[in-house]
C-alpha atoms as a PDB file:
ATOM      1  CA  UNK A   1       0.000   0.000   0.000  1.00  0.00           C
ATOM      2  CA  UNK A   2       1.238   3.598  -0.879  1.00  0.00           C
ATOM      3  CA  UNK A   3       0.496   7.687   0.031  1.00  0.00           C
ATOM      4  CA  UNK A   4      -0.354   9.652  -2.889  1.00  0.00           C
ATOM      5  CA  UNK A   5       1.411  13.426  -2.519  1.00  0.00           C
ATOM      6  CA  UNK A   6       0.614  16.135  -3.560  1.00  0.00           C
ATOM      7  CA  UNK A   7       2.842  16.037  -7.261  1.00  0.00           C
ATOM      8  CA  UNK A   8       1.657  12.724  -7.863  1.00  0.00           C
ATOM      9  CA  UNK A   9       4.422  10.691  -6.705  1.00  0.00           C
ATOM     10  CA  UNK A  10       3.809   7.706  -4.091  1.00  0.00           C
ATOM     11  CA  UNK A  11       4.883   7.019  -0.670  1.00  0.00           C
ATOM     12  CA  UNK A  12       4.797   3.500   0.546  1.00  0.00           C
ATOM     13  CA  UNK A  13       2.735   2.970   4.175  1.00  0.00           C
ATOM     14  CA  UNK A  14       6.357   2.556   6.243  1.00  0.00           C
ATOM     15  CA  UNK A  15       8.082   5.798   4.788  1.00  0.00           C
ATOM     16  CA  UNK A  16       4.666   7.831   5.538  1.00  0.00           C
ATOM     17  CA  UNK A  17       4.775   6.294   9.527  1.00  0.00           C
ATOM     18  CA  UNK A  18       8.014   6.770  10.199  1.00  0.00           C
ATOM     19  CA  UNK A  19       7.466  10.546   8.675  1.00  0.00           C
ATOM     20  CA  UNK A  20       4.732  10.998  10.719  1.00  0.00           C
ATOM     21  CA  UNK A  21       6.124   9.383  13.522  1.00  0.00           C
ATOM     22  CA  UNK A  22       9.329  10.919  13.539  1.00  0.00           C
ATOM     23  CA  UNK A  23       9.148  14.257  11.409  1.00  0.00           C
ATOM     24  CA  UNK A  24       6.214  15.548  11.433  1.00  0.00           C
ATOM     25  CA  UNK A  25       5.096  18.438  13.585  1.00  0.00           C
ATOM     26  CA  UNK A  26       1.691  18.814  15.420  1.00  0.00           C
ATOM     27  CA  UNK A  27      -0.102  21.413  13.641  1.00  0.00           C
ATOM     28  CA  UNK A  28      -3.265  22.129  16.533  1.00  0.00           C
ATOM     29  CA  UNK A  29      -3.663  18.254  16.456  1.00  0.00           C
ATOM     30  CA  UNK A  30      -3.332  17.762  12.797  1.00  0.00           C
ATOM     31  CA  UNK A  31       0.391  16.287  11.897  1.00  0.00           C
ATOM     32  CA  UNK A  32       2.579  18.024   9.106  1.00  0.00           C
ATOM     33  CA  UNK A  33       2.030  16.552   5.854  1.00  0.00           C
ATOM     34  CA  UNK A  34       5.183  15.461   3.727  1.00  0.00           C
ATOM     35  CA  UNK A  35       4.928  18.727   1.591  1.00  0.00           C
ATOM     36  CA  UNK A  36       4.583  20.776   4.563  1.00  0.00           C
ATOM     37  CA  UNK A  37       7.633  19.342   6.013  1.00  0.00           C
ATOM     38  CA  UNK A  38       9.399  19.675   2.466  1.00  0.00           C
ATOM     39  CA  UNK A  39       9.204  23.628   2.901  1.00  0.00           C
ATOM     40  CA  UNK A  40       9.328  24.017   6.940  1.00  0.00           C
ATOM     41  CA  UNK A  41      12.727  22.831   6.529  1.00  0.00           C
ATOM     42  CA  UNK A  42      14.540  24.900   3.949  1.00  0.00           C
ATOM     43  CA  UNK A  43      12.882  28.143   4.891  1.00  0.00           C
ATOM     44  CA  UNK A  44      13.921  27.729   8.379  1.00  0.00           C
ATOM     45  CA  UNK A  45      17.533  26.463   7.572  1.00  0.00           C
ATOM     46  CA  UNK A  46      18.352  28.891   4.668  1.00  0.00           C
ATOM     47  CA  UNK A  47      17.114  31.812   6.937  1.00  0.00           C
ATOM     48  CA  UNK A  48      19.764  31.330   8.288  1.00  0.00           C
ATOM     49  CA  UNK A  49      22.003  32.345   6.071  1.00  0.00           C
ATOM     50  CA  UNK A  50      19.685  35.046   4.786  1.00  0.00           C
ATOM     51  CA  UNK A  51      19.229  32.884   1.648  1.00  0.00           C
ATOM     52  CA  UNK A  52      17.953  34.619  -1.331  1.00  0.00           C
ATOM     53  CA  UNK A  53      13.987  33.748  -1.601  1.00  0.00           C
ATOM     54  CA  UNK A  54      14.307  32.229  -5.433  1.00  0.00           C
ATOM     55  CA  UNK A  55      16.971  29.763  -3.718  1.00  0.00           C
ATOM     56  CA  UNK A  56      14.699  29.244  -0.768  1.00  0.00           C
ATOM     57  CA  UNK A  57      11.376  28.548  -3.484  1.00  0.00           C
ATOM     58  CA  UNK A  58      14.200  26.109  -5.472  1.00  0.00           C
ATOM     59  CA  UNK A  59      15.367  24.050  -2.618  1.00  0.00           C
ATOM     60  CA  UNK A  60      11.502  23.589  -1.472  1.00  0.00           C
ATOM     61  CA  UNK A  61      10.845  22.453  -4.894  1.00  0.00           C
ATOM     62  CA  UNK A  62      13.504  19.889  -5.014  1.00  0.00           C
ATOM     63  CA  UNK A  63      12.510  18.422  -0.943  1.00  0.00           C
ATOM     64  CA  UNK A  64       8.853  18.293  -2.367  1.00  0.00           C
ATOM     65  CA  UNK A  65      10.220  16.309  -5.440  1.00  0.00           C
ATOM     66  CA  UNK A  66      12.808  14.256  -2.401  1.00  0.00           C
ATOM     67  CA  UNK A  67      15.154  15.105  -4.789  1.00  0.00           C
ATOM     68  CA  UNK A  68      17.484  16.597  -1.957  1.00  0.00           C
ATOM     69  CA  UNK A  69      16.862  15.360   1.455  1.00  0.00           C
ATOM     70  CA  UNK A  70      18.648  16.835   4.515  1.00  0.00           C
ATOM     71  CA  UNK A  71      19.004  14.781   7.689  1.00  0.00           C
ATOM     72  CA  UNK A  72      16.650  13.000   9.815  1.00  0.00           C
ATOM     73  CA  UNK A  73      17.668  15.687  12.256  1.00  0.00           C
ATOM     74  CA  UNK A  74      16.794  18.658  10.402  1.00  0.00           C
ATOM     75  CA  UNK A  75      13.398  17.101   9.432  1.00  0.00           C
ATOM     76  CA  UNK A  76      12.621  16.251  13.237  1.00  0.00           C
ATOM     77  CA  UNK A  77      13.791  19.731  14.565  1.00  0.00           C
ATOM     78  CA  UNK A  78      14.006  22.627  12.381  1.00  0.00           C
ATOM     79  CA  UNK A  79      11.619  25.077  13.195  1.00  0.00           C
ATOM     80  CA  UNK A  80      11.237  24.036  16.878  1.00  0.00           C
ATOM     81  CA  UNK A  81      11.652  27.118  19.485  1.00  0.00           C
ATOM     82  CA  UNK A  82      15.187  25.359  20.928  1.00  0.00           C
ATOM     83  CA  UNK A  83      16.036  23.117  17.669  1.00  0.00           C
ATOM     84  CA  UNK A  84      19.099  20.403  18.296  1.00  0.00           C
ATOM     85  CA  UNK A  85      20.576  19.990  14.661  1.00  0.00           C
ATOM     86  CA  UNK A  86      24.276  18.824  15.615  1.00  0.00           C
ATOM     87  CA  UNK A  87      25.911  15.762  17.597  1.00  0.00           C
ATOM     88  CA  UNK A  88      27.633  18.057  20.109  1.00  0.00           C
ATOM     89  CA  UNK A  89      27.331  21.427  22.387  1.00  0.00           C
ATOM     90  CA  UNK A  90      30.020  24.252  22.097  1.00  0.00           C
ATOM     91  CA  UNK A  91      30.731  26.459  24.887  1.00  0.00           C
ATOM     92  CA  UNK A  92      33.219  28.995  25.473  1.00  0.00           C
ATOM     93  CA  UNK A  93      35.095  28.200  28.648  1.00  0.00           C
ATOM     94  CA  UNK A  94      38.303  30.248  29.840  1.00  0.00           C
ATOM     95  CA  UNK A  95      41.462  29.143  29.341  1.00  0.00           C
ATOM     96  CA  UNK A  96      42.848  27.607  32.412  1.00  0.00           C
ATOM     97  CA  UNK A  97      46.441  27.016  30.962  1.00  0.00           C
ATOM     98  CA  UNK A  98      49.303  29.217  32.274  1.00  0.00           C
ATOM     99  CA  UNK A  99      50.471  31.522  29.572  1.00  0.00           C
ATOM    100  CA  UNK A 100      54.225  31.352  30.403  1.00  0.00           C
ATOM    101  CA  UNK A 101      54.222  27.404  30.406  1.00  0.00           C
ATOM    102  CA  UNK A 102      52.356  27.234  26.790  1.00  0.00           C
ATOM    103  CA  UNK A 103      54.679  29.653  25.510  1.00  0.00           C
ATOM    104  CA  UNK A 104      57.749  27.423  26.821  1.00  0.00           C
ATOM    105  CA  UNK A 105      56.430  24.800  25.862  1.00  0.00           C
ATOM    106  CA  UNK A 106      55.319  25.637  22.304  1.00  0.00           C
ATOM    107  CA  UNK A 107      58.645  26.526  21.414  1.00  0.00           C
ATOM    108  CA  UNK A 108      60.691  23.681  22.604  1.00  0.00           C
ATOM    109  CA  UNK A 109      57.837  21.971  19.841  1.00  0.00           C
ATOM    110  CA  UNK A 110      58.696  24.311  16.999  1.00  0.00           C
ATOM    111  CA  UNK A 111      62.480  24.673  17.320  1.00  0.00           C
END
């Protein structure tokens, strides 16, 4: 058994539940619908960058057609209030090392 989309393609019964399971977003009790999903994701990500809207319109065209398909992880969480998109968490901590020691000991390494 398959999904018809919107452009006519199919998508068989186990790709639509894990989408829905997985990447779909509650929308007031109704989940996101694979062409939904195909432009939450690029406007979010590429606004980012400030991405040019014809680029934006392109790369929604091509997720719509799965002819690009970004990670499970930007499917799941893009457009979330606090959105987790990478594997780790970067803070900026102070540098605990004494200045006069690194300095030794980088040059004994260099010379």
């Amino acid at each position: 058994m398959s999904i018809q989309l919107a452009d006519g393609a199919s998508m068989s019964a186990f790709a639509a539940d894990i989408m829905q399971q997985k990447y779909s977003h509650d929308l007031g009790g109704v989940p996101e619908t694979w062409e939904q999903i195909a432009d939450r994701v690029p406007e979010h990500v590429l606004a980012a960058v400030n991405a040019d809207r014809s680029l934006i319109e392109r790369v929604k065209q091509a997720k719509r057609k799965r002819k690009l398909m970004l990670g499970g992880r930007y499917l799941a969480a893009t457009g979330l209030p606090l959105h987790q998109v990478q594997n780790c968490v970067l803070n900026r901590v102070h540098d605990s090392r004494k200045v006069g020691r690194t300095t030794s000991i980088r040059r004994q390494w260099h010379s």
